[in-house]
N, C-alpha and C. Protein backbone atom coordinates (compact mmCIF):
# COMPACT_ATOMS: atom_id res chain seq x y z
N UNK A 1 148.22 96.72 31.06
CA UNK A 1 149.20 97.51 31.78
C UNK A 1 148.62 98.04 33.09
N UNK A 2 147.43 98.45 33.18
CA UNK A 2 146.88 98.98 34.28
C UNK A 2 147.00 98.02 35.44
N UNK A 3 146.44 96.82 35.02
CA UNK A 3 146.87 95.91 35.98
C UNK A 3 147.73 95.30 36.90
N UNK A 4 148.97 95.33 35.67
CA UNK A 4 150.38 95.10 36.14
C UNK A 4 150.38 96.38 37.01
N UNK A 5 150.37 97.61 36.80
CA UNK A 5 150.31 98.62 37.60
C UNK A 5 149.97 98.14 39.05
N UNK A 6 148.74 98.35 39.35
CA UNK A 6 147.70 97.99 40.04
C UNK A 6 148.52 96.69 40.84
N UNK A 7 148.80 95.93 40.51
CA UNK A 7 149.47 94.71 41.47
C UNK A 7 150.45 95.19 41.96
N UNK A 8 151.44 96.35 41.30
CA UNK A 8 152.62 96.44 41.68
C UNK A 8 152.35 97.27 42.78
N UNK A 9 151.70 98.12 42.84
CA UNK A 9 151.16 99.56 43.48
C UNK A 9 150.80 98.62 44.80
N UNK A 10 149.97 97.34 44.55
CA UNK A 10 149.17 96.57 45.59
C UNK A 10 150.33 96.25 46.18
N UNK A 11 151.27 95.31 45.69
CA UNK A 11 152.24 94.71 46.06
C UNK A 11 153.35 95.15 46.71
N UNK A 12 153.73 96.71 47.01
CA UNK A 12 154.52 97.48 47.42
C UNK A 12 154.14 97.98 49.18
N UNK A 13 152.23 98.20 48.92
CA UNK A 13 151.74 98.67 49.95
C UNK A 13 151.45 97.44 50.98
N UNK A 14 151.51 96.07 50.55
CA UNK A 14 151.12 95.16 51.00
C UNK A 14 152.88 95.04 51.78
N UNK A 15 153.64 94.75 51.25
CA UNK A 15 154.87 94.83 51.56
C UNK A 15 155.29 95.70 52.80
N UNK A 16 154.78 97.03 52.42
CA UNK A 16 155.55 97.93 53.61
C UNK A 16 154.00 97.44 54.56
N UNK A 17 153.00 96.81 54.69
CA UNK A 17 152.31 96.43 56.01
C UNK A 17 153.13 95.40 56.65
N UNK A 18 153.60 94.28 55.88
CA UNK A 18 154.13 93.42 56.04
C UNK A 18 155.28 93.72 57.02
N UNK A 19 156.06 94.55 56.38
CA UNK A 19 157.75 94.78 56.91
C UNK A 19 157.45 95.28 58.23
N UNK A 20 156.13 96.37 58.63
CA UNK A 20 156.30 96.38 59.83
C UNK A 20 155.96 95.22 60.79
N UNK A 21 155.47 94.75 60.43
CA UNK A 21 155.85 93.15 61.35
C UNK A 21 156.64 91.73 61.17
N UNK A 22 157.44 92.70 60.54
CA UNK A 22 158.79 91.73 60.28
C UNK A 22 158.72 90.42 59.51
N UNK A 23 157.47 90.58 58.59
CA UNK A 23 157.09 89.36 57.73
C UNK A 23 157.32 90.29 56.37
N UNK A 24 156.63 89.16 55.29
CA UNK A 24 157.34 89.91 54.03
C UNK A 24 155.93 89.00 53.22
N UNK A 25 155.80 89.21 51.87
CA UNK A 25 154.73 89.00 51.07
C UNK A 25 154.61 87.82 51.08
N UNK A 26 155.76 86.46 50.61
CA UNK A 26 155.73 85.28 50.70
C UNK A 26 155.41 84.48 51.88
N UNK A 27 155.45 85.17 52.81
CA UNK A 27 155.30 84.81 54.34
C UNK A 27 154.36 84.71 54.59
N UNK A 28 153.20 85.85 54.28
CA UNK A 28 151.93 85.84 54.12
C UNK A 28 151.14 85.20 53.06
N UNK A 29 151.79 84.49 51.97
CA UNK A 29 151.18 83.86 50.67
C UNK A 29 151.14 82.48 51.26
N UNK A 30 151.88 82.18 51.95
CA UNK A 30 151.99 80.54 52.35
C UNK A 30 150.76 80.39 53.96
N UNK A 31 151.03 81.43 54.64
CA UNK A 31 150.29 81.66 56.05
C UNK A 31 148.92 81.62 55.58
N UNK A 32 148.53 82.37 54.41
CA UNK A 32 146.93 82.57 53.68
C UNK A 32 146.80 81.26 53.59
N UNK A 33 147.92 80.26 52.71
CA UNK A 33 147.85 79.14 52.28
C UNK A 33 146.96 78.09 53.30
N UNK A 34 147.90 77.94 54.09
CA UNK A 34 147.89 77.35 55.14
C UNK A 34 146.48 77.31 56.24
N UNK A 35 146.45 78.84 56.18
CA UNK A 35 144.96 78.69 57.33
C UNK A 35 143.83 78.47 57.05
N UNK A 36 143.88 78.12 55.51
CA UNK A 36 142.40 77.48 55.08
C UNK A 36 142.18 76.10 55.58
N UNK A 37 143.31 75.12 56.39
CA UNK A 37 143.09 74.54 57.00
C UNK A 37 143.46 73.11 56.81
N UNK A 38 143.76 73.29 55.35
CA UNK A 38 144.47 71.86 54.72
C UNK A 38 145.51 72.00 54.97
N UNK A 39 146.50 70.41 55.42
CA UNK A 39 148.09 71.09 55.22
C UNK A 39 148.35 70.13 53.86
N UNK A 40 148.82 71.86 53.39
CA UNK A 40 149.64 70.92 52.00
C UNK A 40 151.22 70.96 52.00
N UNK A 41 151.06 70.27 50.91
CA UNK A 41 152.52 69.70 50.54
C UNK A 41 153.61 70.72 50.19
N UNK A 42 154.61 70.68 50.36
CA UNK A 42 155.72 71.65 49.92
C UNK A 42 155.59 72.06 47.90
N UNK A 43 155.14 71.14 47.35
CA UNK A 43 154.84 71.15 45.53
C UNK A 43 153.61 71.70 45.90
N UNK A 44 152.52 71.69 46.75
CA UNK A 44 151.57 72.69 46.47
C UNK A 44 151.58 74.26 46.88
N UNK A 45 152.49 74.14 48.12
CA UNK A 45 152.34 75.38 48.53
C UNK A 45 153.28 76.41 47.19
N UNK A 46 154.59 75.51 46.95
CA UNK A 46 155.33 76.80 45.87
C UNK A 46 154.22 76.98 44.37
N UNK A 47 153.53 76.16 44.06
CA UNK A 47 152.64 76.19 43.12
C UNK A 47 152.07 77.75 43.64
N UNK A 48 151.09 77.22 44.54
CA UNK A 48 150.04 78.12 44.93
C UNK A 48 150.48 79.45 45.17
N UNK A 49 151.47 79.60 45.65
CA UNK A 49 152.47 80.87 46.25
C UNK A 49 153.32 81.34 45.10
N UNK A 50 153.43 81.10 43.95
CA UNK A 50 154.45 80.85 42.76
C UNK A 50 155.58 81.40 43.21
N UNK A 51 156.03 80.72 43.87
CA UNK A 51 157.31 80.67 44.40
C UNK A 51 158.35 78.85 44.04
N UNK A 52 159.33 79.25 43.30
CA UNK A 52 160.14 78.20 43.39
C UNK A 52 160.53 77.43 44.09
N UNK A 53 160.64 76.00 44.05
CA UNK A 53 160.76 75.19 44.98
C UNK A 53 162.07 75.57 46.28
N UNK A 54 162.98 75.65 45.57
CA UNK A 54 163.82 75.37 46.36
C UNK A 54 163.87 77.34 47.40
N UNK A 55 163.32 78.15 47.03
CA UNK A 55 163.18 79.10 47.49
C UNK A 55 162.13 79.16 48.61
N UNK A 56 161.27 78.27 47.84
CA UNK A 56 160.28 77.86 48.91
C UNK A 56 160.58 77.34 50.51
N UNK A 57 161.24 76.26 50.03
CA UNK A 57 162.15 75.71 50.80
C UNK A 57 162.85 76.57 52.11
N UNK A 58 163.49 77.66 51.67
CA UNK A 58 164.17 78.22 52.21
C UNK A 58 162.90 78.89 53.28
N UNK A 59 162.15 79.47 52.55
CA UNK A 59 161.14 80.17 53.14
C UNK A 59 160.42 78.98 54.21
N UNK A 60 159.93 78.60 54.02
CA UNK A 60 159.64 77.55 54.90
C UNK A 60 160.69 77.06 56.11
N UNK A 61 161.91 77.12 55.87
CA UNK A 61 162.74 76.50 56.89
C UNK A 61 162.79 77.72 57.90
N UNK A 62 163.17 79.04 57.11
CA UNK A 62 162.59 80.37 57.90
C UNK A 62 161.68 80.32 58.76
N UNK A 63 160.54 79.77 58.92
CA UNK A 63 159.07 80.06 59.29
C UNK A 63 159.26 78.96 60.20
N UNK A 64 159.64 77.86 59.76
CA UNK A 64 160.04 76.53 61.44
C UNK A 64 160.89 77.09 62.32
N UNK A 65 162.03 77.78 62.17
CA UNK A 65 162.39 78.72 62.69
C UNK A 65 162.07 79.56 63.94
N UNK A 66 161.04 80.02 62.79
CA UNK A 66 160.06 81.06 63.81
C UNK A 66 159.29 80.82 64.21
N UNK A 67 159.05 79.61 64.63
CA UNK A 67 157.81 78.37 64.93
C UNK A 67 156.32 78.87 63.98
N UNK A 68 156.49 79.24 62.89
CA UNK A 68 155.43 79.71 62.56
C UNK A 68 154.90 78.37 61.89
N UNK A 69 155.58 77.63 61.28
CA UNK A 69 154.83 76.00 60.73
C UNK A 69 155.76 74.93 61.55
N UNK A 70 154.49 74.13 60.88
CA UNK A 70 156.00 72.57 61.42
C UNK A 70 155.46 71.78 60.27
N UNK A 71 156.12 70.90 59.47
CA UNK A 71 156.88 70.03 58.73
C UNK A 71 156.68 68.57 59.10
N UNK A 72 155.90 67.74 58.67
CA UNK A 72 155.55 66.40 58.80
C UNK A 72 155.72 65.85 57.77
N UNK A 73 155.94 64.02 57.82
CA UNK A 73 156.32 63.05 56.47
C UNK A 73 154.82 63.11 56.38
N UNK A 74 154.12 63.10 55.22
CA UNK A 74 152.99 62.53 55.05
C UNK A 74 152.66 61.17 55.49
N UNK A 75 151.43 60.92 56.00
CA UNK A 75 151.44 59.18 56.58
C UNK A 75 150.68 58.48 55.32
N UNK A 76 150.54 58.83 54.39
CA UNK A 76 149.74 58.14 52.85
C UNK A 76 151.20 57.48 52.02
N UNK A 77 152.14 59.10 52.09
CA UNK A 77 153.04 59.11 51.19
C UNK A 77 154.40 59.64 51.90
N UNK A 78 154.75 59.07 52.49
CA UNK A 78 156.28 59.15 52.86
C UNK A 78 157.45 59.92 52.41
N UNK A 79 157.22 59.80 51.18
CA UNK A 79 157.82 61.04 50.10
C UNK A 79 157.66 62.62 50.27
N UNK A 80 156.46 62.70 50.57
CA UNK A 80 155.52 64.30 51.10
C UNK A 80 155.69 64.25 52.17
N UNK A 81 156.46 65.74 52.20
CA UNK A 81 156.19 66.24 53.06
C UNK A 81 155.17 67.02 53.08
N UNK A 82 154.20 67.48 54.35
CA UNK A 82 153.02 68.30 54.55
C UNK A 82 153.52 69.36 55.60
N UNK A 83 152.70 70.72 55.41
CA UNK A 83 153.32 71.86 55.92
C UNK A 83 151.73 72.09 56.75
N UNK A 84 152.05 72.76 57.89
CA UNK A 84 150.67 73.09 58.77
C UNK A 84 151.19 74.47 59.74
N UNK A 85 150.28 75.18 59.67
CA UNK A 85 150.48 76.27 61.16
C UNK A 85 150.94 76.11 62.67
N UNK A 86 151.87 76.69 62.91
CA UNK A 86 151.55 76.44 64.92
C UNK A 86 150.27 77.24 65.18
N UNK A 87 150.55 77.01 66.72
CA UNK A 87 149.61 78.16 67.60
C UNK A 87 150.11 79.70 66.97
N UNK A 88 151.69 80.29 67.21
CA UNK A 88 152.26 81.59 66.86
C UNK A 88 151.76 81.56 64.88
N UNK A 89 151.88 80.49 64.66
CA UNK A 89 151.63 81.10 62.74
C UNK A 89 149.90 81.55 62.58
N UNK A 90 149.25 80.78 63.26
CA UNK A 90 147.87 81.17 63.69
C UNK A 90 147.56 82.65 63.93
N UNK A 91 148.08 82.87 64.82
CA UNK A 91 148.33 84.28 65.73
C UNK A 91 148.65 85.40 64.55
N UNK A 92 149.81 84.84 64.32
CA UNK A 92 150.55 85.87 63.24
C UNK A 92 149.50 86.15 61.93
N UNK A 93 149.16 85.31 61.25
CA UNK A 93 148.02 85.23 60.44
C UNK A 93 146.97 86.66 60.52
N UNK A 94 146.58 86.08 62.01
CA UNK A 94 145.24 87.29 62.36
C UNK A 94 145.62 88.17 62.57
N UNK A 95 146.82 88.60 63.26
CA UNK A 95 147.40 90.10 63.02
C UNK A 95 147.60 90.61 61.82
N UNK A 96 148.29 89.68 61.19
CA UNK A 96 148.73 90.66 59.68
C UNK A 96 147.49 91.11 58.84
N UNK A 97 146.34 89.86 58.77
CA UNK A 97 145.12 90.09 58.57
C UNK A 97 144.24 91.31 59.08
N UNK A 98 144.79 91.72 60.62
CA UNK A 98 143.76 92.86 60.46
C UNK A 98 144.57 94.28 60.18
N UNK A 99 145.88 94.21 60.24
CA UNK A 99 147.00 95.42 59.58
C UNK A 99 146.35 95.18 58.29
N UNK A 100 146.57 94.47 57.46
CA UNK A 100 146.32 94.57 55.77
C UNK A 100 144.71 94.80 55.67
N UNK A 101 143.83 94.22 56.36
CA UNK A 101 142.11 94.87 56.49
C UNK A 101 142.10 96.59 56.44
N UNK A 102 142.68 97.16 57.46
CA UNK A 102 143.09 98.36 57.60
C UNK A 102 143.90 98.94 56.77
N UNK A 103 144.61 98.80 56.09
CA UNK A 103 145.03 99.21 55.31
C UNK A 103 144.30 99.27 53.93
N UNK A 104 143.92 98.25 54.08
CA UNK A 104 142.95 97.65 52.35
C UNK A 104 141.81 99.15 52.60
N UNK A 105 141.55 99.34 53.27
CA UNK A 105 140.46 100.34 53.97
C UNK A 105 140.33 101.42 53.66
N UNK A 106 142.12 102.01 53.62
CA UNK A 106 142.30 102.97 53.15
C UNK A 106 142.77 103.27 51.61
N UNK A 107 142.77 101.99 51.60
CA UNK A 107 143.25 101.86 49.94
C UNK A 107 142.24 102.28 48.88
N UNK A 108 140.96 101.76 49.41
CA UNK A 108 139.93 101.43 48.65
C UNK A 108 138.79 102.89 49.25
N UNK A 109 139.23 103.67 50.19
CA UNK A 109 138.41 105.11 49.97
C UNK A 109 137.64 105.26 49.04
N UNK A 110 136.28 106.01 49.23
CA UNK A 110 135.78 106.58 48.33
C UNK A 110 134.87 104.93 47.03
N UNK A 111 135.45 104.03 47.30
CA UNK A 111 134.84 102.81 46.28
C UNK A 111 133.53 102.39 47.52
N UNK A 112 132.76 101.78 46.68
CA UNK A 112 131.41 101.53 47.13
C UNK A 112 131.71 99.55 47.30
N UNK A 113 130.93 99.19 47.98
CA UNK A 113 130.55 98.05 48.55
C UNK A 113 130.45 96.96 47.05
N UNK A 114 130.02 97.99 46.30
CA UNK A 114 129.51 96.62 45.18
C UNK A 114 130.71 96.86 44.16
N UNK A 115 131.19 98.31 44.42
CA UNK A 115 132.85 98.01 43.26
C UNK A 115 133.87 97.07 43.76
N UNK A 116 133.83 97.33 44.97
CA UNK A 116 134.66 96.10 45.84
C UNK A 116 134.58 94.36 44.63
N UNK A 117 132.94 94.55 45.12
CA UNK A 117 132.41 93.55 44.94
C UNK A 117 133.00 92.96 43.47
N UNK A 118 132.73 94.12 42.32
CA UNK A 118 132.89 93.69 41.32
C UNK A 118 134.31 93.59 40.63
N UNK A 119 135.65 94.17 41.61
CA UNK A 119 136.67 94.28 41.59
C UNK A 119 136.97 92.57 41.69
N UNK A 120 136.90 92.53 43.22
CA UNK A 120 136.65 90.87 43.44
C UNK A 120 136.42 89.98 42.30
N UNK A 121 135.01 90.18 42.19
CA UNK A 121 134.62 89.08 40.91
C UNK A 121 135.55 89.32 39.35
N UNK A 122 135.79 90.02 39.42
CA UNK A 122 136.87 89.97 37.68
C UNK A 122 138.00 89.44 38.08
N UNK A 123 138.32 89.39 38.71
CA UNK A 123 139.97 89.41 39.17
C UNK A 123 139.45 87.41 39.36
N UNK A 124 138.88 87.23 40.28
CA UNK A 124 138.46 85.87 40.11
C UNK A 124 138.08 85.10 39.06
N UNK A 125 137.58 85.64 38.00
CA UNK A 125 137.51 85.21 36.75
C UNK A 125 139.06 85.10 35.86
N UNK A 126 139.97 85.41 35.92
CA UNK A 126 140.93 85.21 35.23
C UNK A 126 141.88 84.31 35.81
N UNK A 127 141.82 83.38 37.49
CA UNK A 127 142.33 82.29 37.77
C UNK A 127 142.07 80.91 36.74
């Protein structure tokens, strides 16, 4: 229960960073996705993002939109499509990144370097 807590609590504050720049949690789950540098596929990103396909979808058509991705046939597999960053989804990325740094900042007051640390590592153990 603490946990579920704890995500929700996370997930609320992450949200209102979000809203002030007119993005929203999923926006940032796919943008995280994304700037590691692979472009994946529309079945990986709703995987990874656990977000439903066809919601996904939506979200994504949002974000071409906003030139934040662009949308290619795969050249292996014709079937796949592959999703990648613009220049602006790039951009957007590192902003929201250092709003949510700052924020995380204040979240985490008073915790030491290695609770961080060990916060991190459990939470990574249960993927």
């Amino acid at each position: 229960m603490a946990l579920l807590r704890s995500e929700r609590t996370l997930n609320r504050r992450l949200a209102g960073v979000l809203e002030a720049e007119g993005s929203s949690v999923d926006v940032w789950h796919v943008l995280c996705l994304l700037a590691e540098g692979d472009r994946h596929t529309m079945t990986e990103l709703a995987t990874a993002a656990v977000v439903p396909g066809p919601s996904l979808t939506r979200l994504v058509d949002r974000m071409v939109s906003d030139n934040l991705v662009h949308r290619r046939v795969d050249v292996e597999d014709r079937r796949r499509i592959r999703v990648h960053l613009t220049e602006r989804g790039n951009a957007l990325h590192r902003r929201l990144g250092e709003r949510i740094e700052r924020n995380a900042a204040a979240v985490l007051t008073g915790a030491t370097v290695a609770d961080v640390e060990l916060i991190i590592g459990l939470l990574a153990q249960l993927d």
